[in-house]
N, C-alpha and C. Protein backbone atom coordinates (compact mmCIF):
# COMPACT_ATOMS: atom_id res chain seq x y z
N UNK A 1 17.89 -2.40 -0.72
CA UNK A 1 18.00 -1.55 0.44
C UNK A 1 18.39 -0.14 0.02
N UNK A 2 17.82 0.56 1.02
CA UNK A 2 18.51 2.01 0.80
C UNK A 2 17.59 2.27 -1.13
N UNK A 3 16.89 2.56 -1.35
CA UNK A 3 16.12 2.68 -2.77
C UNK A 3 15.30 3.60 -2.48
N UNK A 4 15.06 4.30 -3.29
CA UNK A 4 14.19 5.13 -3.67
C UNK A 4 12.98 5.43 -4.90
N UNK A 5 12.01 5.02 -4.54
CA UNK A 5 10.79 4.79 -5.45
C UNK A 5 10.47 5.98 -5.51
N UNK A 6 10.40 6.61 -6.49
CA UNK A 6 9.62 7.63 -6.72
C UNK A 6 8.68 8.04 -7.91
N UNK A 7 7.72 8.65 -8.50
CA UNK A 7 7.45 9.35 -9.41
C UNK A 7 6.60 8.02 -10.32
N UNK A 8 6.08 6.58 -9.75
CA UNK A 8 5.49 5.54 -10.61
C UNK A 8 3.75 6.16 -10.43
N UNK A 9 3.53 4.99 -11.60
CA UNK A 9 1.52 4.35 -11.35
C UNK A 9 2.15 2.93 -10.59
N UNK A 10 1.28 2.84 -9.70
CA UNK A 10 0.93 1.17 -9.34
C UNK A 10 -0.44 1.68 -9.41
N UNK A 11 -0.96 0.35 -11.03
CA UNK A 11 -2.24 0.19 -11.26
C UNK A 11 -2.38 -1.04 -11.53
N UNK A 12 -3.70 -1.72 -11.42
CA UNK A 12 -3.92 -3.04 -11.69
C UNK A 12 -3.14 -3.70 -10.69
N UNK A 13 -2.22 -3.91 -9.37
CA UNK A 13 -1.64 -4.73 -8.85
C UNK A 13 -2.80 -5.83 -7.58
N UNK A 14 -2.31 -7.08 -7.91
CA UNK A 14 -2.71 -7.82 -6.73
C UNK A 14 -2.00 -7.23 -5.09
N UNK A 15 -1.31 -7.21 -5.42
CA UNK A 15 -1.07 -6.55 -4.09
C UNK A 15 0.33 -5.18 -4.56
N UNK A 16 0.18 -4.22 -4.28
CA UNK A 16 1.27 -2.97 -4.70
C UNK A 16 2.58 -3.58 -4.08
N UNK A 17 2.81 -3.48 -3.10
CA UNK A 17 4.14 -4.07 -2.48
C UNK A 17 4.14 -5.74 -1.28
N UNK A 18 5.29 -5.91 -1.98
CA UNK A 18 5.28 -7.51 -1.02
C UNK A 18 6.53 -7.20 -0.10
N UNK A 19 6.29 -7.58 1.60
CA UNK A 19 7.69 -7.72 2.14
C UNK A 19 7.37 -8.87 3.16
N UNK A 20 8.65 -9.22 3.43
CA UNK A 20 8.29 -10.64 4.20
C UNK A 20 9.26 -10.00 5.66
N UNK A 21 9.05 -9.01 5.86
CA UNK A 21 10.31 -7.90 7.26
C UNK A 21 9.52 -7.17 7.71
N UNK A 22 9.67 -6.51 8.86
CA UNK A 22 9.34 -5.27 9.41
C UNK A 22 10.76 -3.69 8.74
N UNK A 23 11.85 -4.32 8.90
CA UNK A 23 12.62 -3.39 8.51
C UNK A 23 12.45 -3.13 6.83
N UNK A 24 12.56 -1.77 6.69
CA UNK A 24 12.19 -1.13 5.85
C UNK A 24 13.49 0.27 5.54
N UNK A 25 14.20 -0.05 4.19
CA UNK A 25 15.21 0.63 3.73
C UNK A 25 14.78 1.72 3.38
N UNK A 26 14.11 1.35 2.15
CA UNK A 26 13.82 2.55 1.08
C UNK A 26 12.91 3.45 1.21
N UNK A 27 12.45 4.53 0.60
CA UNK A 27 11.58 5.66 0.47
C UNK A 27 10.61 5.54 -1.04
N UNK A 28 9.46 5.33 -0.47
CA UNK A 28 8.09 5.08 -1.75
C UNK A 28 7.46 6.60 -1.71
N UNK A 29 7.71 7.49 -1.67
CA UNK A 29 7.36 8.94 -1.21
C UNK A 29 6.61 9.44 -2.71
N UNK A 30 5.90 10.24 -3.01
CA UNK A 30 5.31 10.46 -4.54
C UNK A 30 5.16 9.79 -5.56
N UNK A 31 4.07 8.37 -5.36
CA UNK A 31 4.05 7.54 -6.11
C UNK A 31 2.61 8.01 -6.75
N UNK A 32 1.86 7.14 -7.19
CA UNK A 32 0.49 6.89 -7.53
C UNK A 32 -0.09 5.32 -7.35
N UNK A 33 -0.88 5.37 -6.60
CA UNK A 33 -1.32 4.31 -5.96
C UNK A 33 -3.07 3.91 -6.25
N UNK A 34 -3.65 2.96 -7.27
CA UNK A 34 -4.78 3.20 -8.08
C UNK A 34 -5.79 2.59 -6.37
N UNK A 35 -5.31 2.35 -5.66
CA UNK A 35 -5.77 1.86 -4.57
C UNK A 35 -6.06 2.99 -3.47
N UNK A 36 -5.64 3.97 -3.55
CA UNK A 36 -5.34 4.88 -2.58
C UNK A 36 -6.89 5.54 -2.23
N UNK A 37 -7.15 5.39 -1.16
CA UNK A 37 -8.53 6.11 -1.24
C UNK A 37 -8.69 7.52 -0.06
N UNK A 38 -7.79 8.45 0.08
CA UNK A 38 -7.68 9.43 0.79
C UNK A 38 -8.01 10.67 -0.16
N UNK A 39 -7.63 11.59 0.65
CA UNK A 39 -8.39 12.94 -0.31
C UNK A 39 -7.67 13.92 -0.08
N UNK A 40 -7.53 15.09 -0.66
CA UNK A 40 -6.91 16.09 -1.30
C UNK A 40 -7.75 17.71 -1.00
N UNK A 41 -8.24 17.93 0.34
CA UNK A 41 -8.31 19.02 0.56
C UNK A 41 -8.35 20.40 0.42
N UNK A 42 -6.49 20.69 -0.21
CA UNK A 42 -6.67 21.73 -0.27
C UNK A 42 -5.87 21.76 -1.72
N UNK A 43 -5.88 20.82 -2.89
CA UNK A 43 -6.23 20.51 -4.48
C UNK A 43 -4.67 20.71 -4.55
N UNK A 44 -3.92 20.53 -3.92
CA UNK A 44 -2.47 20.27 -4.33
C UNK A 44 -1.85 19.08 -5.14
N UNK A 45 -2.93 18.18 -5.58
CA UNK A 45 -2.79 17.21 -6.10
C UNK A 45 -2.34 15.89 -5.64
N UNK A 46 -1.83 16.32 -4.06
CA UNK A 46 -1.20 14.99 -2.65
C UNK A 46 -1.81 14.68 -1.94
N UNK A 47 -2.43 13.46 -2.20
CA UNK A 47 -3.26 13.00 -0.91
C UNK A 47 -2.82 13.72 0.54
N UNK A 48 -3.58 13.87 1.55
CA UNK A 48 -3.65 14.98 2.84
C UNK A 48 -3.41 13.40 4.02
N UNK A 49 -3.60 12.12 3.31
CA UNK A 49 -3.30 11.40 4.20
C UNK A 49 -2.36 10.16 3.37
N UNK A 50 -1.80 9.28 4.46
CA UNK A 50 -0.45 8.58 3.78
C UNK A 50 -1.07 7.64 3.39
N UNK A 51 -0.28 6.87 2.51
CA UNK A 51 -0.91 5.46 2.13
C UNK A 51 0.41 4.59 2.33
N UNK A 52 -0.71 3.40 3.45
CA UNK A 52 0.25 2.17 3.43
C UNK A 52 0.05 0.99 2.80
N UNK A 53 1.13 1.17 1.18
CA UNK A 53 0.76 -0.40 -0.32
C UNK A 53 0.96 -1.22 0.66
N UNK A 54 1.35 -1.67 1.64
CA UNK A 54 1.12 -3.13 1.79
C UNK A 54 -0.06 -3.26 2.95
N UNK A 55 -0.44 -4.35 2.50
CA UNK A 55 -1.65 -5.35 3.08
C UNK A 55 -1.74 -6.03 4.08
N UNK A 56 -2.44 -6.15 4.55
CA UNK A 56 -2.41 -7.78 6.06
C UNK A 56 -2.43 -8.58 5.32
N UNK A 57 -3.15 -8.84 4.31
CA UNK A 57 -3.59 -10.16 3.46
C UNK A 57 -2.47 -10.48 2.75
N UNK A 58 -1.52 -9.50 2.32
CA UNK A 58 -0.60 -10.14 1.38
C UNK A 58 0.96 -10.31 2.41
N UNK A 59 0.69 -9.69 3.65
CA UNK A 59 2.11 -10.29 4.72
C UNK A 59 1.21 -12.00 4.79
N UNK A 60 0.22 -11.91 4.94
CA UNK A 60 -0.39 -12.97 4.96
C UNK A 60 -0.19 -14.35 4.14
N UNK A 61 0.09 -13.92 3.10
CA UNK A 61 0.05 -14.68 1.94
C UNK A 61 1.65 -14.70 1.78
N UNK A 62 2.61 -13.73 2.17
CA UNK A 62 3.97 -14.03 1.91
C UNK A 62 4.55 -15.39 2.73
N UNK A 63 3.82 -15.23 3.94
CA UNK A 63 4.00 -16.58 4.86
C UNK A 63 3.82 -17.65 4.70
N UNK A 64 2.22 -17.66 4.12
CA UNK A 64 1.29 -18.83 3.71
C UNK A 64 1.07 -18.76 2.14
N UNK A 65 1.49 -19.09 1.02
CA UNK A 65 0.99 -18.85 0.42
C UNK A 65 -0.15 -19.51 -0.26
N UNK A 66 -0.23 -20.68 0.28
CA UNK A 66 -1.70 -21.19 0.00
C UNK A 66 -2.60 -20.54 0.52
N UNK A 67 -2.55 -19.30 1.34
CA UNK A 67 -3.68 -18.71 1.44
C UNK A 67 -4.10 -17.68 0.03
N UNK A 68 -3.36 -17.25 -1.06
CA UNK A 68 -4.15 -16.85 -1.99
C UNK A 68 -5.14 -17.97 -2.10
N UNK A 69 -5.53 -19.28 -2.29
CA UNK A 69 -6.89 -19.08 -2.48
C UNK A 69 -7.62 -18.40 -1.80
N UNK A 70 -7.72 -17.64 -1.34
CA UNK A 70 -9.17 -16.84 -0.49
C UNK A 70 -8.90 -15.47 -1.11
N UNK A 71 -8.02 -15.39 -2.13
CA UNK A 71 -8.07 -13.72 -2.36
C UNK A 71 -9.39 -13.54 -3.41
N UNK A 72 -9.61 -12.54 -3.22
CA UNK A 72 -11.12 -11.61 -3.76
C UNK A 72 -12.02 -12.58 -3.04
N UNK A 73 -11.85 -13.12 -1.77
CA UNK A 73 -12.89 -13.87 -0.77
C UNK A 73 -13.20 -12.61 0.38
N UNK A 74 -14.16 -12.93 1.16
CA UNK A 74 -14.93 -12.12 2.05
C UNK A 74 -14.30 -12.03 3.14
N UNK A 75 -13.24 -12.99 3.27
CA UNK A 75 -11.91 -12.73 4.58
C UNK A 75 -10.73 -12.08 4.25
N UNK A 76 -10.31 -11.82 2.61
CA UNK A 76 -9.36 -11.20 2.44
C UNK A 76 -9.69 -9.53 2.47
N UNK A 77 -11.11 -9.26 1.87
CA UNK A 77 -11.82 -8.17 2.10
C UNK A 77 -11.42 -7.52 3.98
N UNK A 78 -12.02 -8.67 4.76
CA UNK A 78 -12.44 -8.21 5.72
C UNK A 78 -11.11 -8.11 6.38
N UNK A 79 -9.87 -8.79 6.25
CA UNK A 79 -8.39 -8.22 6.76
C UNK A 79 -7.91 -7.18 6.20
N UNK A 80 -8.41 -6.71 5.48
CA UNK A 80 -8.01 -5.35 4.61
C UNK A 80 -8.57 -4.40 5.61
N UNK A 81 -9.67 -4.45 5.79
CA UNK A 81 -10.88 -3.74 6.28
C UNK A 81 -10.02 -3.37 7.65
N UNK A 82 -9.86 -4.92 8.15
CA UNK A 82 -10.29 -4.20 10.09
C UNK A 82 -8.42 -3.65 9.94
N UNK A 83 -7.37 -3.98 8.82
CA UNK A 83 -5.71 -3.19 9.19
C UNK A 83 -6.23 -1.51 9.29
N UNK A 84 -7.41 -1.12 8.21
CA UNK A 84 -7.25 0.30 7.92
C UNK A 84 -8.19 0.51 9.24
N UNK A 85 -8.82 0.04 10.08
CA UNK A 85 -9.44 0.16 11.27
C UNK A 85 -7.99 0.06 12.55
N UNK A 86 -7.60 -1.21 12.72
CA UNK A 86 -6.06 -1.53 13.36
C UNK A 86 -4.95 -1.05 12.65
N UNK A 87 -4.21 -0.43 12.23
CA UNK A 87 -3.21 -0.37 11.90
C UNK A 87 -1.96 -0.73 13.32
N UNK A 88 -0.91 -1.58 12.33
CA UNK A 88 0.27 -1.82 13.61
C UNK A 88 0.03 -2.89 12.88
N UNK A 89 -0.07 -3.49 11.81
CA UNK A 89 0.64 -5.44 11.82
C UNK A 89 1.01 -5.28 10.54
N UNK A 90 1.20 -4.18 9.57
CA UNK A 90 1.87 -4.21 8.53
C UNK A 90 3.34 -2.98 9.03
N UNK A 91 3.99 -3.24 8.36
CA UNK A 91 5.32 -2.36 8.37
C UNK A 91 4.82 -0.89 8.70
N UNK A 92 5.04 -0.29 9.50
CA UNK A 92 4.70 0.92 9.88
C UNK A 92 5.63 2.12 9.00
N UNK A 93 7.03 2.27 8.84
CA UNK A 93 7.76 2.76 8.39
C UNK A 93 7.22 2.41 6.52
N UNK A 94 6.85 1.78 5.74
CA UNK A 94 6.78 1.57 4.52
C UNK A 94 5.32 2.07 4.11
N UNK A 95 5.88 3.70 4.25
CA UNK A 95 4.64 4.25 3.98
C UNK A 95 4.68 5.22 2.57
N UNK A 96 3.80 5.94 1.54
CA UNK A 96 3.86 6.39 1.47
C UNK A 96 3.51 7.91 1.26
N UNK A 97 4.13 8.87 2.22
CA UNK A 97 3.84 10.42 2.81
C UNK A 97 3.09 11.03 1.84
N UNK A 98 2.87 10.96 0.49
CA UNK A 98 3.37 12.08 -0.22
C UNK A 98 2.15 11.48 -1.74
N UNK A 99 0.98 10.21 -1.57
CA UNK A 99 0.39 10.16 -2.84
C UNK A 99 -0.25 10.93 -3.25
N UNK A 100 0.35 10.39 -4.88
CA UNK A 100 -0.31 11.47 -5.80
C UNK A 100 -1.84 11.31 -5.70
N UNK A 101 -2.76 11.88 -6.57
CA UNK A 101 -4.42 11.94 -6.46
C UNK A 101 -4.83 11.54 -8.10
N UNK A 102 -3.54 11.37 -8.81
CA UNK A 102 -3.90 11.19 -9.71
C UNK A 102 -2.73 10.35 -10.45
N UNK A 103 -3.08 9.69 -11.81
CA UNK A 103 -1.67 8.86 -12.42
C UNK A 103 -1.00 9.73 -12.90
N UNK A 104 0.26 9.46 -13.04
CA UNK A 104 1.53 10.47 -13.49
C UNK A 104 1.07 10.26 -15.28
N UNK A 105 1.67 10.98 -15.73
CA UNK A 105 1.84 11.17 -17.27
C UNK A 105 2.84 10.43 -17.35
N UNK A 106 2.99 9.27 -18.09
CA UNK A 106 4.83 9.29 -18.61
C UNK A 106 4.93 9.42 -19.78
């Protein structure tokens, strides 16, 4: 609780973040997210729109977890699909404002 993520890559993840809550402590604010598919406007290097790491499919899977079998299936696709169409059933607050457009150097 109360944490502050800042300044990572999340690359290669099955799912970037797991929560099994709606309440939401910490701040994920200037990360890098290899998932992130928004754009960068005016080349400041920050995505111009937020990205929310968590998934329908993987609140999904925190519940059920025999539903990973269906991951990289055509229904885990398509709950991905219609949240970034619906948004409101993943954590609204566990966002983050501020992705980078590119991986950090470390």
């Amino acid at each position: 609780m109360d944490d502050t993520i800042t300044h990572n890559n999340f690359l290669g993840n099955s799912f970037d973040i797991a929560t099994n809550g709606t309440l939401v402590l910490s701040c994920f604010d200037h990360n890098y997210w290899d998932k992130y598919e928004g754009y960068d406007l005016n080349k400041d290097k920050i995505g111009d729109v937020p990205y929310h790491p968590v998934s329908m499919f993987s609140m999904i899977v925190a519940e059920n977890p025999t539903a990973m079998i269906l991951f990289r299936s055509i229904m885990a696709t398509l709950f991905d699909k219609i949240e970034k169409i619906i948004p409101g059933i993943t954590p609204e607050n566990l966002v983050d404002h501020y992705p980078f457009m590119k991986p950090l150097k470390i």
